[in-house]
Protein backbone atom coordinates (compact mmCIF):
# COMPACT_ATOMS: atom_id res chain seq x y z
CA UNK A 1 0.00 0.00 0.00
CA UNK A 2 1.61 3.62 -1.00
CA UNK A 3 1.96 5.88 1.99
CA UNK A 4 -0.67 8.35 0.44
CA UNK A 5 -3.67 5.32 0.57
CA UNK A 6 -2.49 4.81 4.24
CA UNK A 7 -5.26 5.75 7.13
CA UNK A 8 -4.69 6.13 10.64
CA UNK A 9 -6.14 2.92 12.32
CA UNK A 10 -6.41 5.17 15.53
CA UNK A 11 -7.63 8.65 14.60
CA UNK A 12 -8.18 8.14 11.05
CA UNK A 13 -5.50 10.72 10.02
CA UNK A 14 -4.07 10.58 6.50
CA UNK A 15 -1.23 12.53 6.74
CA UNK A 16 2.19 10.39 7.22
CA UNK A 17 5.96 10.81 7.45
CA UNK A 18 8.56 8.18 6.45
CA UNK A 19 11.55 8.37 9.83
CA UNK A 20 14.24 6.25 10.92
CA UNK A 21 16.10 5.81 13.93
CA UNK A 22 19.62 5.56 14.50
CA UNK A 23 20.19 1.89 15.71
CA UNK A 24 20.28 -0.84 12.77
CA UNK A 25 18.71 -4.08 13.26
CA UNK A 26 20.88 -7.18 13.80
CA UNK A 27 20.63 -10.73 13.98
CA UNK A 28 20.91 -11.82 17.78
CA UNK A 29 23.19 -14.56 16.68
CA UNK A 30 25.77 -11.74 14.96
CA UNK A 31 26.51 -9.11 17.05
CA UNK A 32 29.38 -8.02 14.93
CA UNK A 33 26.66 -7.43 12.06
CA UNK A 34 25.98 -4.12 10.14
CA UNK A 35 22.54 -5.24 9.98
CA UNK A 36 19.58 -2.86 8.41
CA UNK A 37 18.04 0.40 9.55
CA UNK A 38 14.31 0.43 9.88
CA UNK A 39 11.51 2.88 8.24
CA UNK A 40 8.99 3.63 10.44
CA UNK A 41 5.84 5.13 9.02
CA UNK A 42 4.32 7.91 11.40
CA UNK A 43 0.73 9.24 11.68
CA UNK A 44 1.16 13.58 11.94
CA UNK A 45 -2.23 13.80 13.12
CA UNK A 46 -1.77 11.44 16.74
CA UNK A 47 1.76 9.86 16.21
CA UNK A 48 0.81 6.24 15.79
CA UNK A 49 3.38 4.62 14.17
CA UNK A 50 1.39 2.50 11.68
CA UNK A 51 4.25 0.73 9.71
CA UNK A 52 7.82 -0.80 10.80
CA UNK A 53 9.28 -1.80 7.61
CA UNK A 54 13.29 -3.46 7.07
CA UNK A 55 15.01 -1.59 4.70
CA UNK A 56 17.42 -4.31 3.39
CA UNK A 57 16.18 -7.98 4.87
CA UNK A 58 18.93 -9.57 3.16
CA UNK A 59 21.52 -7.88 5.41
CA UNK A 60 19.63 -9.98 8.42
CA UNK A 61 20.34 -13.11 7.35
């Protein structure tokens, strides 16, 4: 689903923003790992965060 077709299950907002965070995701079992950063998909209207997506699941494995 494109961002712009998204609705808030909580308020019902349609406005979103695309963020990240600053700590990749890793495999437990490699600590060592560069891992993947994470896009998180943000309501503006309450802040829900509606979406967690994996930018590159191949770097997981």
């Amino acid at each position: 689903m494109n961002i712009s077709e998204k609705k808030c299950t909580d308020c019902g907002g349609t406005s979103f923003v695309q963020a990240s965070d600053f700590i990749n995701l890793r495999p437990l079992d490699k600590k060592l790992s560069i891992g993947s950063e994470r896009v998180y998909t943000v309501c503006l209207d309450c802040g829900e965060v509606v979406s967690i997506k994996v930018k590159n699941p191949e770097k997981l494995k």
